[in-house]
N, C-alpha and C. Protein backbone atom coordinates (compact mmCIF):
# COMPACT_ATOMS: atom_id res chain seq x y z
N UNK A 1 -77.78 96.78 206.99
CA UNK A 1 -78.39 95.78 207.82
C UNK A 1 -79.86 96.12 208.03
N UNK A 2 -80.00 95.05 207.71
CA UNK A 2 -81.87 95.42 207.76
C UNK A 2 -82.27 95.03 209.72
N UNK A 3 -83.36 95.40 209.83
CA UNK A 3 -83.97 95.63 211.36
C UNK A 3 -85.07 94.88 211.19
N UNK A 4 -85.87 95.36 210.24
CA UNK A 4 -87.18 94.22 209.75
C UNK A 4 -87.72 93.44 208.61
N UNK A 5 -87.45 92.35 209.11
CA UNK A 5 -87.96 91.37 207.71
C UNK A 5 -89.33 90.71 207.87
N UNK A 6 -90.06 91.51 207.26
CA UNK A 6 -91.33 90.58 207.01
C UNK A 6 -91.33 89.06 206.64
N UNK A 7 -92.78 88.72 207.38
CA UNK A 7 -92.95 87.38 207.60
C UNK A 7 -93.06 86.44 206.55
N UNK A 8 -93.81 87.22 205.48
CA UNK A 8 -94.36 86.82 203.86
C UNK A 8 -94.52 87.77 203.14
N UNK A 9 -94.14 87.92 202.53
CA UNK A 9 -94.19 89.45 201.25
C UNK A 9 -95.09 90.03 201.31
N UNK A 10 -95.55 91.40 201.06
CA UNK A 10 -97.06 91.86 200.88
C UNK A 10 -97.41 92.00 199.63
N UNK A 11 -98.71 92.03 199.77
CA UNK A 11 -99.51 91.73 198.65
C UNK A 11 -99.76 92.46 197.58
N UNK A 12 -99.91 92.83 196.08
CA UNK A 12 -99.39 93.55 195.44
C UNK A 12 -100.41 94.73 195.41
N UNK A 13 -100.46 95.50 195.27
CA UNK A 13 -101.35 96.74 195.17
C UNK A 13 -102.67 96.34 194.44
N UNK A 14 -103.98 96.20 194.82
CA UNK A 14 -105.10 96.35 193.56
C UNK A 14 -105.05 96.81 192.63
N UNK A 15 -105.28 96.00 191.29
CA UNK A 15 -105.17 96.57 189.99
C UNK A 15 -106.86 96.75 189.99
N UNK A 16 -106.74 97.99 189.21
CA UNK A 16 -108.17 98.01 188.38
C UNK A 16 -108.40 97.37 187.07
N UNK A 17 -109.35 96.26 187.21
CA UNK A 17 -109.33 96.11 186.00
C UNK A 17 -110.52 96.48 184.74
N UNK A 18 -110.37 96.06 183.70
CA UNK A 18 -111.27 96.40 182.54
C UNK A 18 -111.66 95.84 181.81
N UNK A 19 -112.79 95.65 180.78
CA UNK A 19 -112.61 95.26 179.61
C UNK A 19 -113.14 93.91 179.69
N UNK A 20 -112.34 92.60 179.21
CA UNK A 20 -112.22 91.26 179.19
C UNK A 20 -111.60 90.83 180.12
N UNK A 21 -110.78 91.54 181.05
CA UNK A 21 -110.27 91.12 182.31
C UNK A 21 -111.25 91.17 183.33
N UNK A 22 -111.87 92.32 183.84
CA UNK A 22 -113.24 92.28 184.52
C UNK A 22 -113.72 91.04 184.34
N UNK A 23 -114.39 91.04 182.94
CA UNK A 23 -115.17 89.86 183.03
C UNK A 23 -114.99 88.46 183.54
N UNK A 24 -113.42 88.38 182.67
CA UNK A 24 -113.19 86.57 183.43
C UNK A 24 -112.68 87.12 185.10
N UNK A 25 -112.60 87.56 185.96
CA UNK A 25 -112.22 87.62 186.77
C UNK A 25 -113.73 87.35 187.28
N UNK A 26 -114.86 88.00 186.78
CA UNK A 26 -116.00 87.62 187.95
C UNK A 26 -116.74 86.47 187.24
N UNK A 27 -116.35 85.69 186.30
CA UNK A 27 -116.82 84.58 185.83
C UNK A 27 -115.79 83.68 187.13
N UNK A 28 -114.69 83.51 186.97
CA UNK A 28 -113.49 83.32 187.86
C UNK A 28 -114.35 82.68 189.20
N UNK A 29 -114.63 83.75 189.86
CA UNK A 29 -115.25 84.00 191.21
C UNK A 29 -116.10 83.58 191.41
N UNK A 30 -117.12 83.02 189.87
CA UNK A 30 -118.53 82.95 190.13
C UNK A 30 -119.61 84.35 190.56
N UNK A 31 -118.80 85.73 189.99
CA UNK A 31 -119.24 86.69 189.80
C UNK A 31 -120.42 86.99 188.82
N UNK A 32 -121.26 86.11 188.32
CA UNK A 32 -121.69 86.55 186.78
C UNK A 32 -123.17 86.56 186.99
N UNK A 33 -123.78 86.79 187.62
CA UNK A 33 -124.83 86.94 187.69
C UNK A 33 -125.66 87.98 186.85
N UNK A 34 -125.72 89.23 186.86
CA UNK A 34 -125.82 90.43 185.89
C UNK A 34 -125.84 89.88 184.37
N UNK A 35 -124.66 89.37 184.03
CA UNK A 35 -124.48 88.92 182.96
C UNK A 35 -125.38 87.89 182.01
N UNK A 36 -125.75 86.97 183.52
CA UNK A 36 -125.80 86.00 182.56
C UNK A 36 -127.99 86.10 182.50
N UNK A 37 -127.86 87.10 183.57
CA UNK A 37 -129.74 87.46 183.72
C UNK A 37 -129.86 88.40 182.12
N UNK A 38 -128.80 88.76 181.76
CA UNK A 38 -129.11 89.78 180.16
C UNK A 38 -129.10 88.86 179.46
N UNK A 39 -128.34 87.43 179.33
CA UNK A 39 -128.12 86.59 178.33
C UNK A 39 -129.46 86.04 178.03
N UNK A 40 -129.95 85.53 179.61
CA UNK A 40 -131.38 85.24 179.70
C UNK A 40 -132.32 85.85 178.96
N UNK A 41 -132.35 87.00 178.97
CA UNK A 41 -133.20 87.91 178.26
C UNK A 41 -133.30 87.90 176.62
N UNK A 42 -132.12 88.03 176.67
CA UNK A 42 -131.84 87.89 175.01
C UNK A 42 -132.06 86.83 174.70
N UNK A 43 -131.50 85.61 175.38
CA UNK A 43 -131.65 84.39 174.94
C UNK A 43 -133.24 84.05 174.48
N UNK A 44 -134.00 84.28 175.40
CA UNK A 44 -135.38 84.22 175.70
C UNK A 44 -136.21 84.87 173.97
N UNK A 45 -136.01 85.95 173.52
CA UNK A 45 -136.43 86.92 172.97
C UNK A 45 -136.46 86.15 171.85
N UNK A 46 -135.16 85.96 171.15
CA UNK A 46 -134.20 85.29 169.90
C UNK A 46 -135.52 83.90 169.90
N UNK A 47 -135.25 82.99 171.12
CA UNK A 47 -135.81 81.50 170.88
C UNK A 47 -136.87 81.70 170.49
N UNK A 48 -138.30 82.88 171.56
CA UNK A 48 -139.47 83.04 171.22
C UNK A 48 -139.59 83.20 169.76
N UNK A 49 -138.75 84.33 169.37
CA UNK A 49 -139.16 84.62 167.83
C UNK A 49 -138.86 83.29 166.61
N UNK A 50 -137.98 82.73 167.24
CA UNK A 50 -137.74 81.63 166.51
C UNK A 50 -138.53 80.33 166.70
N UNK A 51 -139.44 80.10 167.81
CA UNK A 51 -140.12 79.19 167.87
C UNK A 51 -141.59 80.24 167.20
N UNK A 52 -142.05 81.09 167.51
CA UNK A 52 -142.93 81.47 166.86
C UNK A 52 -143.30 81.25 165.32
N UNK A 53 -142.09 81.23 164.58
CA UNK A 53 -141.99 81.16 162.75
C UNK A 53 -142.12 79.67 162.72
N UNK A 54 -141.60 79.10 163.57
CA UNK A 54 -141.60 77.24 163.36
C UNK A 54 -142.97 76.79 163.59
N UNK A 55 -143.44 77.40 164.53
CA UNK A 55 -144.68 76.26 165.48
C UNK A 55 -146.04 77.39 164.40
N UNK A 56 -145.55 78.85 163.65
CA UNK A 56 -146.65 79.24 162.89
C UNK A 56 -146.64 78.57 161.59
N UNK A 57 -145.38 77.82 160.97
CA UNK A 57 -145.54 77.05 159.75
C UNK A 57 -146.49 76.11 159.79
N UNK A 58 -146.51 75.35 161.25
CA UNK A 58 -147.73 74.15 161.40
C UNK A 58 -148.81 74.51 162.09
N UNK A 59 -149.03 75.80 162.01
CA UNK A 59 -150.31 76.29 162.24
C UNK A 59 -150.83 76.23 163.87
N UNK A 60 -149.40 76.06 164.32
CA UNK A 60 -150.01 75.95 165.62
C UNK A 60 -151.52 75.03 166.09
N UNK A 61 -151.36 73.93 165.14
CA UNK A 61 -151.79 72.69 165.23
C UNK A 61 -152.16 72.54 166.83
N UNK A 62 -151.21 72.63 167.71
CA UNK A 62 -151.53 72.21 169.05
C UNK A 62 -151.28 73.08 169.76
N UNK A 63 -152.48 73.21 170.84
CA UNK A 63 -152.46 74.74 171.83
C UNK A 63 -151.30 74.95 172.56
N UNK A 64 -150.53 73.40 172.95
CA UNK A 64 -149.40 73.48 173.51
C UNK A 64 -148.02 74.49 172.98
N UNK A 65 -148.45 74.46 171.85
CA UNK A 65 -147.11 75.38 170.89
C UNK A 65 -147.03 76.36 171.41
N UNK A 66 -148.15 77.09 171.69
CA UNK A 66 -148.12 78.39 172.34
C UNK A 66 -147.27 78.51 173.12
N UNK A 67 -147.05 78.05 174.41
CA UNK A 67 -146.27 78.16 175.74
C UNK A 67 -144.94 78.66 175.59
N UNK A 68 -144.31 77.70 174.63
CA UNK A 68 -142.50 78.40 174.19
C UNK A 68 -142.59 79.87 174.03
N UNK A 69 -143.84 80.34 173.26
CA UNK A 69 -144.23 81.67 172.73
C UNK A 69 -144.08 82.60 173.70
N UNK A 70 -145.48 82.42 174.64
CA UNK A 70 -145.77 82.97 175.99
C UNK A 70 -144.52 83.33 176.55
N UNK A 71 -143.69 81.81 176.79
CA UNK A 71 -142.57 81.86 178.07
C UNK A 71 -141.36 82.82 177.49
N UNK A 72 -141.43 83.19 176.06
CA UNK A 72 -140.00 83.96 175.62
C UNK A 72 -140.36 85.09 176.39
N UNK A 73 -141.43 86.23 176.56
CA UNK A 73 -141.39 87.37 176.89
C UNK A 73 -141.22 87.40 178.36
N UNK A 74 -141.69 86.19 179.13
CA UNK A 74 -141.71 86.21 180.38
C UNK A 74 -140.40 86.13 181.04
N UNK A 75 -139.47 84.89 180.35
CA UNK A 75 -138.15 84.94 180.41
C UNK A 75 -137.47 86.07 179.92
N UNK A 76 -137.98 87.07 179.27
CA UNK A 76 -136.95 88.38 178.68
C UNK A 76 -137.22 89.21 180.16
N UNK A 77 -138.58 89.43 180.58
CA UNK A 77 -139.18 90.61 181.52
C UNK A 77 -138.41 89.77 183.01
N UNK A 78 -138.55 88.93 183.17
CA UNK A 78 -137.32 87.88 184.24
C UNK A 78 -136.09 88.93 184.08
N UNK A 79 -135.56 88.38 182.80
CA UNK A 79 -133.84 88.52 182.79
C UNK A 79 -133.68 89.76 183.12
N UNK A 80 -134.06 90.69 182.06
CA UNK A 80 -134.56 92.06 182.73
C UNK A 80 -134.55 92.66 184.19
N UNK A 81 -135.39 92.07 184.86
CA UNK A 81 -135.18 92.44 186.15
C UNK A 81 -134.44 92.03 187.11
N UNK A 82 -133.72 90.80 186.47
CA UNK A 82 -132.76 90.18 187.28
C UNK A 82 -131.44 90.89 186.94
N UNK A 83 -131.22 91.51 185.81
CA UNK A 83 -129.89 92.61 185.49
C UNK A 83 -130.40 93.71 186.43
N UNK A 84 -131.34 94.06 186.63
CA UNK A 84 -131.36 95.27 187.61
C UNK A 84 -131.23 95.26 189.21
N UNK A 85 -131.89 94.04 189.09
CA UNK A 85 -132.49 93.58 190.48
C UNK A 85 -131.45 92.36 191.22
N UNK A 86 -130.86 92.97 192.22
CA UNK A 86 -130.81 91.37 192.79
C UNK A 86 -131.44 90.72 193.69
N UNK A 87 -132.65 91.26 193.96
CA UNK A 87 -134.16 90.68 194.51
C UNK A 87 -134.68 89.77 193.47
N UNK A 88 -134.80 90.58 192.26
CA UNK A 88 -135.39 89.87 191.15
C UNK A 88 -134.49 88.48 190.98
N UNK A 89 -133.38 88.85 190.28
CA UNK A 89 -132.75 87.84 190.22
C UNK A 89 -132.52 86.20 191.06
N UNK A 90 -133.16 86.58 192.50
CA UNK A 90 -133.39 85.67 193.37
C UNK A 90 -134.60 85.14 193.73
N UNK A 91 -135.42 85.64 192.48
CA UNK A 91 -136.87 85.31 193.08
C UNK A 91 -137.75 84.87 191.66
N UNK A 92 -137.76 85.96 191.18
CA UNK A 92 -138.51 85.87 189.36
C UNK A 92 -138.03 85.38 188.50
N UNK A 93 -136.65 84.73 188.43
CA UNK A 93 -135.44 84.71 187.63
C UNK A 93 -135.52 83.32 187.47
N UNK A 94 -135.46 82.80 188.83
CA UNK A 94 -135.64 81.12 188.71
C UNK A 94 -136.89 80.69 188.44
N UNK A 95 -137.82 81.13 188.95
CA UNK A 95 -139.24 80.73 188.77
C UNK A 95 -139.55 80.80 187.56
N UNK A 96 -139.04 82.01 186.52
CA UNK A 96 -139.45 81.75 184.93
C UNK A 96 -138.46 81.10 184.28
N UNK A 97 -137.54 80.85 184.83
CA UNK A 97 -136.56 79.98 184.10
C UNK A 97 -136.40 78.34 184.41
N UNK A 98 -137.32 78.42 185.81
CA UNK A 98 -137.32 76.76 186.19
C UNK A 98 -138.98 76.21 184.95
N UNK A 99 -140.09 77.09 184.39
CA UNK A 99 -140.85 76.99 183.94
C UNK A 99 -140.68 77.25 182.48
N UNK A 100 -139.41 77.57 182.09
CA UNK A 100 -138.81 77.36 180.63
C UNK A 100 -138.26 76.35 180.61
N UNK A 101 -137.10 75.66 181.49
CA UNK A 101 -136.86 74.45 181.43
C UNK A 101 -137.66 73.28 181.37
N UNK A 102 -139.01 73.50 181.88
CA UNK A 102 -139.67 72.72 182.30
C UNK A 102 -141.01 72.57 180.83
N UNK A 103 -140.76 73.25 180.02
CA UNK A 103 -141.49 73.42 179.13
C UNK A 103 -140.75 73.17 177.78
N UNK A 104 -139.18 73.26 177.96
CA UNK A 104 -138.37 72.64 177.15
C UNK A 104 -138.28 71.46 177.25
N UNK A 105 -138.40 70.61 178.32
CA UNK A 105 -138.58 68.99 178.19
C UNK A 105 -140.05 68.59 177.61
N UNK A 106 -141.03 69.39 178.03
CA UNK A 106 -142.06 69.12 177.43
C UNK A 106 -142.28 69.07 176.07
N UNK A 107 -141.37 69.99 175.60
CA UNK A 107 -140.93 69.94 174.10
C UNK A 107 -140.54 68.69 173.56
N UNK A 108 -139.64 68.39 174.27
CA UNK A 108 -138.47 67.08 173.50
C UNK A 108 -139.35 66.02 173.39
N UNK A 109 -140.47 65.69 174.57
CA UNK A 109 -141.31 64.71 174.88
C UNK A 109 -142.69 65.12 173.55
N UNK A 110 -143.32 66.15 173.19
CA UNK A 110 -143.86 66.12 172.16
C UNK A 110 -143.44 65.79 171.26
N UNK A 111 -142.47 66.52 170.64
CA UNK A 111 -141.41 66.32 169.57
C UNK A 111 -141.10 65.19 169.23
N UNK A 112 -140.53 63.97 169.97
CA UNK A 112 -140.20 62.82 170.15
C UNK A 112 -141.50 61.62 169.67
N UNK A 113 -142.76 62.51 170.06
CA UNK A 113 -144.41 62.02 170.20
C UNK A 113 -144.70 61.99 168.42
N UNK A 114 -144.18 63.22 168.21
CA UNK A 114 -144.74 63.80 166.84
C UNK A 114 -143.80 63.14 165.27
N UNK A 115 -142.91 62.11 166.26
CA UNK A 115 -141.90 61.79 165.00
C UNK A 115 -142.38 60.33 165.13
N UNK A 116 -142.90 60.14 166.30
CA UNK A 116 -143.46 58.77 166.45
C UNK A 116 -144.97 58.06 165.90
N UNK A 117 -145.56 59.59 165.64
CA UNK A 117 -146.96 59.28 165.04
C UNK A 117 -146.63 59.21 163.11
N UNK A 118 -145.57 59.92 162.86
CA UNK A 118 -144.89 59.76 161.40
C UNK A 118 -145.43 58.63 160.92
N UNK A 119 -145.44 58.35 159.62
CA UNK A 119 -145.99 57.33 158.99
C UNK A 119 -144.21 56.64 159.33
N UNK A 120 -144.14 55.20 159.59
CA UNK A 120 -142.99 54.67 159.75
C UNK A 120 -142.22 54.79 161.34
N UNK A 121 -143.18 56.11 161.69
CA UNK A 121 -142.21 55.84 163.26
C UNK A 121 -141.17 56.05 163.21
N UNK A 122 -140.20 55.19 164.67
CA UNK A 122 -139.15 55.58 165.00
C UNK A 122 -138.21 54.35 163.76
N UNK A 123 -138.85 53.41 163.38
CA UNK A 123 -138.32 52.83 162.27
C UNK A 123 -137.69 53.28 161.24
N UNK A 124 -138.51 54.92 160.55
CA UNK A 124 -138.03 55.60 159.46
C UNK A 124 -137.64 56.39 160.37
N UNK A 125 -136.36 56.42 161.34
CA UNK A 125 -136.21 57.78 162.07
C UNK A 125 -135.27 58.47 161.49
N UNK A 126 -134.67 58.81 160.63
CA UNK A 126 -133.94 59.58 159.60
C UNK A 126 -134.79 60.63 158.97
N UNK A 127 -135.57 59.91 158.18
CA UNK A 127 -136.73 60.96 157.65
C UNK A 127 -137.30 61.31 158.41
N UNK A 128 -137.58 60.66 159.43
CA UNK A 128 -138.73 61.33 160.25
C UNK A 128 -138.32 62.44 160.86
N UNK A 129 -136.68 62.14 160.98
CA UNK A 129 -136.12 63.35 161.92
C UNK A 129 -136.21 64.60 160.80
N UNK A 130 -135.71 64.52 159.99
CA UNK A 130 -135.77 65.67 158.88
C UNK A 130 -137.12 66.19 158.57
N UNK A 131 -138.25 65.59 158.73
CA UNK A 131 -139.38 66.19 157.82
C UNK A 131 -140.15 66.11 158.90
N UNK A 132 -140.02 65.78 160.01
CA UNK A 132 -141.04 65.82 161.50
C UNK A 132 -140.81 66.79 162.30
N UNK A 133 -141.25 66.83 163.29
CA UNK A 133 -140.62 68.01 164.51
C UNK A 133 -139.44 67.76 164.90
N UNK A 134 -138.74 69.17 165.05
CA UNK A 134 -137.25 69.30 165.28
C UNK A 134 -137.03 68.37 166.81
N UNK A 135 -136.62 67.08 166.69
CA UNK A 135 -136.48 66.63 168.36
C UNK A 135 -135.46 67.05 169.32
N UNK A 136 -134.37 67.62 168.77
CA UNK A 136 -133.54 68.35 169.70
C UNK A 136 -133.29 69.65 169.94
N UNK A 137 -134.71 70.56 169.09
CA UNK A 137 -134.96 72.32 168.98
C UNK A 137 -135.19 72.43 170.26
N UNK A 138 -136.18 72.21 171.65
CA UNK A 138 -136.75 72.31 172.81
C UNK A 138 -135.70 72.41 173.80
N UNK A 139 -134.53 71.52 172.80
CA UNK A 139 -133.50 71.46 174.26
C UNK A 139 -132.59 73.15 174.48
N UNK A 140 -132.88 73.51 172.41
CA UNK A 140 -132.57 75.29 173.00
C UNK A 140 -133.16 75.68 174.19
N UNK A 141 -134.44 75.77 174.18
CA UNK A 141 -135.16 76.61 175.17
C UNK A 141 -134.77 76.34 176.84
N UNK A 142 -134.35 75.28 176.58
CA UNK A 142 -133.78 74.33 178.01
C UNK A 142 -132.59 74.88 178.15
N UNK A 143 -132.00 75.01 177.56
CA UNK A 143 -130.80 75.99 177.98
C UNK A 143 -130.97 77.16 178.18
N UNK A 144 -131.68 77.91 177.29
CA UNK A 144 -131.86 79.21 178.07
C UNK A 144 -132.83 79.40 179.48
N UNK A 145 -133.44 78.53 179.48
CA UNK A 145 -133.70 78.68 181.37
C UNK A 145 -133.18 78.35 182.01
N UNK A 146 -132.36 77.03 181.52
CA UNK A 146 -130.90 76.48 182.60
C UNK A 146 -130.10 77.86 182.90
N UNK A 147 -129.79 78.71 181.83
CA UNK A 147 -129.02 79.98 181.88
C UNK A 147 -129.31 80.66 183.21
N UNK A 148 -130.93 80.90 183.03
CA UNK A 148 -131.43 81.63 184.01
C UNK A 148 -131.47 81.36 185.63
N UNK A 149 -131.21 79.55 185.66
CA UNK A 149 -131.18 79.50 186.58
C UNK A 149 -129.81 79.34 187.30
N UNK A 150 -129.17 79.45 186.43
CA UNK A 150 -127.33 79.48 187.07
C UNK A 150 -127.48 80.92 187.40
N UNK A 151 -127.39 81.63 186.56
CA UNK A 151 -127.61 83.09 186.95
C UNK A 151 -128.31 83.33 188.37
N UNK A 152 -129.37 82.86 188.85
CA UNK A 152 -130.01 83.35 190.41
C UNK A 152 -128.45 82.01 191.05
N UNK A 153 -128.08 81.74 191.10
CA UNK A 153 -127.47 80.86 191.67
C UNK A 153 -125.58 81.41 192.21
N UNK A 154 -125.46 82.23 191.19
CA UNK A 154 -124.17 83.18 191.27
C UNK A 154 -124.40 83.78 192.11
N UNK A 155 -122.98 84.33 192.19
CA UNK A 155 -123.33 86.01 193.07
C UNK A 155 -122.84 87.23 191.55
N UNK A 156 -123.81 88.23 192.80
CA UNK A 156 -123.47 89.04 191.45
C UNK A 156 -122.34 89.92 191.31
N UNK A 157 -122.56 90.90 190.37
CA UNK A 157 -120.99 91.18 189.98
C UNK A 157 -120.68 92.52 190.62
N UNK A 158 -119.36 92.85 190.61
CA UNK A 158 -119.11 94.45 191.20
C UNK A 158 -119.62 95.49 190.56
C-alpha cells in the first residue's frame, strides 16, 4: 500500500546533450545566436570574394561596386565579434548587417538599372539576363545580413 502518490510524475533527469542534438535543441529555443554571428562571418567573407572577381571583370566601372567589397570585411569583423561578444552581437552585428542588407537592395535596383540600359531592355530580358548584371546575385548579400540580423535578434546559446 502506497502512502504517497504524487500529483503528476516527475520530470525526467537532465540529459546532457551533444553533437547535433545540442544544436537543434538551441535552434529549437531560438538559442542560435553564436552560430548564426559565425555564419555571418563566413557568409560575409565567401560573398566579398565573390563579388570582388565579378564587379573586377567589369572593371569596377562604377564606384558603387565597391561597397559589397568594403561591407564583406566589415560584416566578417561584425560576425566575429558577435561569436564572442554578446554586447557585440547586440550592437555591431545589426548595424553592419542592417547596412549589408541595405546595400543588397541597392544591388538588385542597379542590377535591374544595368539590364535596362542593355541594348533591347527589359524587352530582350532573357539575354539581357544572361549577358547583363546578375539581377538576383545582390539578393545573396541580402541574406547574409538578413543572417546577421536574426542572429542579434536570438538569444544566445549555452
Amino acid at each position: 500500500m502506497k502512502l504517497f502518490k504524487p500529483a503528476r510524475p516527475l520530470p525526467a533527469p537532465p540529459q546532457t546533450l551533444h553533437g547535433i542534438d545540442r544544436l537543434v535543441r538551441n535552434i529549437e529555443t531560438g538559442r542560435f545566436e553564436r552560430s548564426l554571428s559565425a555564419m555571418t562571418a563566413m557568409g560575409s567573407v565567401v560573398t566579398a570574394a565573390e563579388i570582388f572577381f565579378e564587379h573586377d571583370k567589369a572593371s569596377f566601372g562604377n564606384p558603387n561596386m565597391w561597397l559589397p567589397v568594403i561591407g564583406g570585411p566589415i560584416g566578417a569583423a561584425a560576425g566575429i565579434a558577435g561569436f564572442f561578444s554578446q554586447r557585440m552581437a547586440k550592437t555591431a552585428l545589426p548595424i553592419a548587417s542592417a547596412l549589408i542588407v541595405a546595400n543588397g537592395l541597392q544591388g538588385v535596383y542597379l542590377h535591374a538599372r544595368g539590364i535596362r540600359q542593355k541594348p533591347g531592355g527589359w524587352k530582350n530580358f532573357r539575354y539581357n539576363m544572361e549577358m547583363g548584371p546578375p539581377l538576383l546575385a545582390p539578393l545573396l548579400v541580402t541574406l547574409v545580413g538578413g543572417m546577421g540580423l536574426l542572429a542579434a535578434i536570438l538569444r544566445r546559446e549555452a
